[in-house]
Protein backbone atom coordinates (compact mmCIF):
# COMPACT_ATOMS: atom_id res chain seq x y z
CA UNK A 1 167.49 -88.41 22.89
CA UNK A 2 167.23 -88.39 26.47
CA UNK A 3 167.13 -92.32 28.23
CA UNK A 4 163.50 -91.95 29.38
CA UNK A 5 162.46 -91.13 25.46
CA UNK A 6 164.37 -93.39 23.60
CA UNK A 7 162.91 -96.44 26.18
CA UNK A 8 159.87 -95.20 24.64
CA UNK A 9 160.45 -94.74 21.46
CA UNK A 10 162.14 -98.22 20.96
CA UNK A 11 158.79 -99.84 22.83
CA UNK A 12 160.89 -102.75 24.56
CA UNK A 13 161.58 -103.97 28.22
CA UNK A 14 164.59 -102.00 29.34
CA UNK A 15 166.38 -103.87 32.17
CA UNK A 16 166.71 -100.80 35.17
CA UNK A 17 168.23 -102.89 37.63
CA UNK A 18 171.82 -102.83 37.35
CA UNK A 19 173.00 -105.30 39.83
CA UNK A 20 171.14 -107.82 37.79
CA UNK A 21 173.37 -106.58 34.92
CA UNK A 22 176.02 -106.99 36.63
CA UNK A 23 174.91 -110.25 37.99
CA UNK A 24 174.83 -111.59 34.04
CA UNK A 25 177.93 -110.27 32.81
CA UNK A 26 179.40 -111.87 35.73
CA UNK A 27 177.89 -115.62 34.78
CA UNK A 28 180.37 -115.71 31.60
CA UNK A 29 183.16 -117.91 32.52
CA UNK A 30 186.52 -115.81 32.84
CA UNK A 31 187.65 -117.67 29.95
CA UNK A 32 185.18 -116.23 27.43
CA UNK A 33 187.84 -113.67 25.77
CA UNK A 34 185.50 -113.28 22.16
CA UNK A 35 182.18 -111.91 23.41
CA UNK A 36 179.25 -111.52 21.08
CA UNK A 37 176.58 -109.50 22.33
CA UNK A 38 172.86 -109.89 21.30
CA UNK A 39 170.33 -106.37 21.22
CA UNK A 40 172.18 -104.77 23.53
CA UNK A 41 169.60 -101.95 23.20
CA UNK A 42 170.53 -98.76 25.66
CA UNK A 43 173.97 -100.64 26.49
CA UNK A 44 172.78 -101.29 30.12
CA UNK A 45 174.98 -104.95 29.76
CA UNK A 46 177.58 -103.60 27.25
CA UNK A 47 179.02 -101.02 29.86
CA UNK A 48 180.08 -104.11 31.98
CA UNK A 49 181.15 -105.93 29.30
CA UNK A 50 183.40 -103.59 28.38
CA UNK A 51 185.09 -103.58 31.62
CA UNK A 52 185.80 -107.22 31.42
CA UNK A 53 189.48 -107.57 31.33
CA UNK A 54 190.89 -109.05 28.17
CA UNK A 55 187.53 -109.01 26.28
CA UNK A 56 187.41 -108.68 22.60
CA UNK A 57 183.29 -107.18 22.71
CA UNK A 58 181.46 -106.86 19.35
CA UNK A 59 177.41 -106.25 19.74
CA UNK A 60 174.87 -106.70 16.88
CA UNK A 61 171.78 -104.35 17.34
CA UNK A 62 168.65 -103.85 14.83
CA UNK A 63 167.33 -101.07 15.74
CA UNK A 64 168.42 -98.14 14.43
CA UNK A 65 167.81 -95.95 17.00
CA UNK A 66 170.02 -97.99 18.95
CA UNK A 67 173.17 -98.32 17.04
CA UNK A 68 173.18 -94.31 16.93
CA UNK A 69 172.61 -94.51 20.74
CA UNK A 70 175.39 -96.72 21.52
CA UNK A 71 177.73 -95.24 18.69
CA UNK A 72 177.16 -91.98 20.70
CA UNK A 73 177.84 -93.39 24.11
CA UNK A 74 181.01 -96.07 23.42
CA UNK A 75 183.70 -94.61 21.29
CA UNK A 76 185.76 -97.74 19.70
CA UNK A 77 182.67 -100.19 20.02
CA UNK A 78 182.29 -102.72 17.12
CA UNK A 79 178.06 -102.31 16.76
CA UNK A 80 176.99 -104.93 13.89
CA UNK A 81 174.02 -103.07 12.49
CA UNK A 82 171.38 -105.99 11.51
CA UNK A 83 169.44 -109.22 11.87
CA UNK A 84 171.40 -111.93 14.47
CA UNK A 85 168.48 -114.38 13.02
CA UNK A 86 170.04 -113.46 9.20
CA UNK A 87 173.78 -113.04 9.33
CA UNK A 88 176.39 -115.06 8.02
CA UNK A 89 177.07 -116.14 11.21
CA UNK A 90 180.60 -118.56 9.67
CA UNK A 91 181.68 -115.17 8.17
CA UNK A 92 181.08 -113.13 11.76
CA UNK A 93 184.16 -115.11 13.42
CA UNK A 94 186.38 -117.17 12.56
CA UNK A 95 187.22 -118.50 16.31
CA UNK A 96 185.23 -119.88 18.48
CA UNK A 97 183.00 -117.14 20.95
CA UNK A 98 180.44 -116.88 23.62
CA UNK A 99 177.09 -115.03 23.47
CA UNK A 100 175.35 -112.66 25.64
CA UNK A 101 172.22 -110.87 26.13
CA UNK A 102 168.77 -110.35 27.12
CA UNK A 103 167.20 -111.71 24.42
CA UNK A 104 163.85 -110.41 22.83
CA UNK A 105 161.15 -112.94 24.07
CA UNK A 106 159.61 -113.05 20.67
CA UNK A 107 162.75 -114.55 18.89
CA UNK A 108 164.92 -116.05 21.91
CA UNK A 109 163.90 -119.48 20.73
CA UNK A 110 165.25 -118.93 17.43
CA UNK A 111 168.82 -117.77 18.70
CA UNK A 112 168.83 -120.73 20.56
CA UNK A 113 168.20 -122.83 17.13
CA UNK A 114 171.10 -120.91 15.44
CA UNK A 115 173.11 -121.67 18.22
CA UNK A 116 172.90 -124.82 18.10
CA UNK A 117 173.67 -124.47 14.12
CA UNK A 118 176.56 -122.94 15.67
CA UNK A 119 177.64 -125.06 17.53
CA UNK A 120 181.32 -125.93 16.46
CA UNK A 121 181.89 -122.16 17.25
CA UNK A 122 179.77 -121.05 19.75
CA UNK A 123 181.32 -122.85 22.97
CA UNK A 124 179.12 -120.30 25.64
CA UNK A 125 175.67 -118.88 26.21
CA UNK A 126 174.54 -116.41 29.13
CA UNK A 127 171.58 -115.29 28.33
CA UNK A 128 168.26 -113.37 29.91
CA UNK A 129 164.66 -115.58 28.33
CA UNK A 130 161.10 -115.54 29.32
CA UNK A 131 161.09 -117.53 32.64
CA UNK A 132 159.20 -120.66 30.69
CA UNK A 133 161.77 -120.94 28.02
CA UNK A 134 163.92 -120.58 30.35
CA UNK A 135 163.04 -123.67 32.13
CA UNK A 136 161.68 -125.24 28.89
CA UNK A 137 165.51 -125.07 27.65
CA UNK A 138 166.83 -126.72 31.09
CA UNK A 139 164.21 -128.88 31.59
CA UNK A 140 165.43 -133.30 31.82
CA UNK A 141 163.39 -136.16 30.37
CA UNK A 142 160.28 -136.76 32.25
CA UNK A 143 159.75 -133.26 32.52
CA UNK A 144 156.59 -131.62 30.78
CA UNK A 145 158.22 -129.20 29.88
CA UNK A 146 161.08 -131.33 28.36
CA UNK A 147 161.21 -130.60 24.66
CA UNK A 148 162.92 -129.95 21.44
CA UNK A 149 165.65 -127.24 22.60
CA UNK A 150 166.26 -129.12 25.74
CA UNK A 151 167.10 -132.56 23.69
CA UNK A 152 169.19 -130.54 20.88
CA UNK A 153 171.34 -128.31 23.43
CA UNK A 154 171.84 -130.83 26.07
CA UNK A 155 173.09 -133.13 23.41
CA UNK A 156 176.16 -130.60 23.13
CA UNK A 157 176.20 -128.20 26.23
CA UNK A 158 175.96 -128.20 30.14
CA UNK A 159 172.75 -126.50 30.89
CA UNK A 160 172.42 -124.02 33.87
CA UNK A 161 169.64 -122.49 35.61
CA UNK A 162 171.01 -119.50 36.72
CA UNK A 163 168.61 -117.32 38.59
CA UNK A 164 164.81 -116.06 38.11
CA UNK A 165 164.37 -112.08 37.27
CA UNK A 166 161.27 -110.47 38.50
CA UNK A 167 159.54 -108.15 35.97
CA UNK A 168 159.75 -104.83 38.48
CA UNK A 169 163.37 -104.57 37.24
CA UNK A 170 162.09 -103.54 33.45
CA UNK A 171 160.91 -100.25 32.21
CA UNK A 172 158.03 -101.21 31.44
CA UNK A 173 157.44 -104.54 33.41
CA UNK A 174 156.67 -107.64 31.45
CA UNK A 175 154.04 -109.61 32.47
CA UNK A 176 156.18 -112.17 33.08
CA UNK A 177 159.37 -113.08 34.61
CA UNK A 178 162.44 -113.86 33.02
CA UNK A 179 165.44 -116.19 34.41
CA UNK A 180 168.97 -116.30 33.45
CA UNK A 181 170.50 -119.38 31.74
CA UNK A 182 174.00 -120.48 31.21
CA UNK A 183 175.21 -123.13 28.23
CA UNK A 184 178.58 -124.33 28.47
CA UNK A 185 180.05 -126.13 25.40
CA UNK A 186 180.15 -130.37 26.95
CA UNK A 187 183.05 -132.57 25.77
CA UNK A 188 180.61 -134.00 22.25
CA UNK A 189 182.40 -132.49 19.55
CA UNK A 190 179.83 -134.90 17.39
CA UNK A 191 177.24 -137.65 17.77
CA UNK A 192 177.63 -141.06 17.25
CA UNK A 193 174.62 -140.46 14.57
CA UNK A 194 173.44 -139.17 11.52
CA UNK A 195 173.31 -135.34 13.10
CA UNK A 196 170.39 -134.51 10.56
CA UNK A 197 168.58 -137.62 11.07
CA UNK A 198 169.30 -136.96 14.84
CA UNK A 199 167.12 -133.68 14.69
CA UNK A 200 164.33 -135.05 12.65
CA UNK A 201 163.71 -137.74 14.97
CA UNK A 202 164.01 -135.72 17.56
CA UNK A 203 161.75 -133.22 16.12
CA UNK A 204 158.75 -135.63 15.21
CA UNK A 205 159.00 -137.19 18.12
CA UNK A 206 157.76 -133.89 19.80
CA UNK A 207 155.92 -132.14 17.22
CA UNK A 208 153.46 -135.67 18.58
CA UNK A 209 154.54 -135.86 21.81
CA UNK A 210 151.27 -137.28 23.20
CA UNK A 211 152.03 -140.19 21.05
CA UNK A 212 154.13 -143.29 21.52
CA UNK A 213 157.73 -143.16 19.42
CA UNK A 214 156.48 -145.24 16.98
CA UNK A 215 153.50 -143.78 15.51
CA UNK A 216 155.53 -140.30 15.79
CA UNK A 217 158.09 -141.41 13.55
CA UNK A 218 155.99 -143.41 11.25
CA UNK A 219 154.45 -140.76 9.69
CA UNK A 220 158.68 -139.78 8.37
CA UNK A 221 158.41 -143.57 6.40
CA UNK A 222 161.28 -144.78 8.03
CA UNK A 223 162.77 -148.04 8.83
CA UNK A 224 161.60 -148.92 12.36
CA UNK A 225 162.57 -152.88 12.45
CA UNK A 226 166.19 -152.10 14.15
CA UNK A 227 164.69 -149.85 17.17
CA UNK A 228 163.87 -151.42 20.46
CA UNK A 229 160.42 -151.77 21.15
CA UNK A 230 161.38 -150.16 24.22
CA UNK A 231 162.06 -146.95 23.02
CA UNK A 232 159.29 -146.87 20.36
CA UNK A 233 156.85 -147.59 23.45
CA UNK A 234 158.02 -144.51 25.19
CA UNK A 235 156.64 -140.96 24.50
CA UNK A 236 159.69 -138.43 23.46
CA UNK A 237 159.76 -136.39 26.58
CA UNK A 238 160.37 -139.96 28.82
CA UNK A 239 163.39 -140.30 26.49
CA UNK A 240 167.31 -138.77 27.07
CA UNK A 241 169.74 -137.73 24.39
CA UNK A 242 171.64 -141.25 24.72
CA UNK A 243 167.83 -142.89 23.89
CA UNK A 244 167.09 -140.40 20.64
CA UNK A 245 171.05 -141.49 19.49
CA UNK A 246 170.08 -145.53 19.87
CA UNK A 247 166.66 -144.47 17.84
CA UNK A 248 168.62 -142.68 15.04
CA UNK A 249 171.58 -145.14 14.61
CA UNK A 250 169.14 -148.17 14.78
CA UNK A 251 166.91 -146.56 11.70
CA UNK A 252 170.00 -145.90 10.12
CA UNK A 253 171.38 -149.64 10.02
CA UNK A 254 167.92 -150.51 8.46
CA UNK A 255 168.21 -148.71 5.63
């Protein structure tokens, strides 16, 4: 199957432009040595990857007609046939690795949530997303965009905004642009928190995010007495990472 058929076939957004390949590959930090790379599709960012020195390269790819693509064009590649969103992922490695790709706009949202369930282990993202999620993901309090991803992720990476991507350098061109993002493990190997508690404040305080704090979080039935009025005055995209960590350790002295 010839390149022009199988971009076909597979009905995606084939990145054409190689110096925007190259320009990703090149936004992992040198010391990213365990490289796990996301749909690599037709292998346009694999065939730099591989030319990283001192790179230990695995790829996971669903598509069938992929895997027999890339089996057929790099001899000694490790291709994980299946579902990033359903592995194991604490069986995949046992060492901490970075990921790389350009993600599927459909899920890219939900690799970023299993990142951050990854955490511990995953210490590096570069990674291609619609332009919006994108800036959604990199996005500070105050911020309309500001939201869910951006409080979770900043709480434990370094958030970059790389570099916008116009849709003329896919075959066929999206109807929107894309932009390049880089996470970068911080120094918070945990929160001063209840982590789970952490995420479901977090998370009801934007699933209502035209509402004040506290009638967000009163609908969860928990204890509000300990939390400044400050904060509970405040909508959840005014509020920063340190703000959602006061909320969560206050409710948790309460009960």
């Amino acid at each position: 199957m010839n390149e022009v058929k199988a971009k076909k076939f597979l009905g995606q957004h084939f990145l054409t432009d190689e110096g925007i390949a190259r320009r990703i590959v090149d936004s992992l930090s040198p010391s990213a040595c365990r490289v796990l790379e996301i749909g690599p599709g037709m292998g346009v960012l694999t065939k730099y990857l591989i030319s990283r020195p001192n790179t230990d390269l695995h790829v996971v790819e669903i598509d069938r007609e992929s895997v027999a693509w890339l089996h057929g064009h790099f001899d000694g590649l490790d291709i994980i046939e299946g579902d990033f969103l359903r592995m194991d992922l604490n069986t995949l490695f046992h060492e901490p690795y970075a990921i790389i790709g350009n993600f599927p706009y459909n899920i890219s949202s939900q690799i970023l949530f299993r990142v951050f369930g990854q955490r511990d282990k995953v210490h590096e993202v570069v990674g291609m997303f619609q332009k919006e999620v994108a800036e959604r993901v990199a996005a500070g309090p105050g911020s309309k965009t500001y939201g869910i991803l951006s409080v979770l992720l900043s709480a434990f990476y370094h958030i970059e905004y790389l570099f916008t991507v116009s849709e003329q350098v896919f075959n066929p061109p999206p109807k929107v642009k894309s932009a390049v993002i880089r996470l970068t493990r911080n120094g918070t190997a945990s929160l001063p928190c209840d982590e789970a508690l952490f995420v479901q404040v977090v998370k009801a305080g934007f699933n209502q995010r035209r509402k004040t704090l506290r009638n967000a979080l009163r609908q969860l039935g928990l204890p509000l007495e300990g939390v400044p009025d400050g904060l509970l005055a405040s909508r959840a995209e005014q509020l920063a990472v340190d703000d959602f960590v006061c909320i969560t350790k206050a409710i948790e002295s309460c009960r």
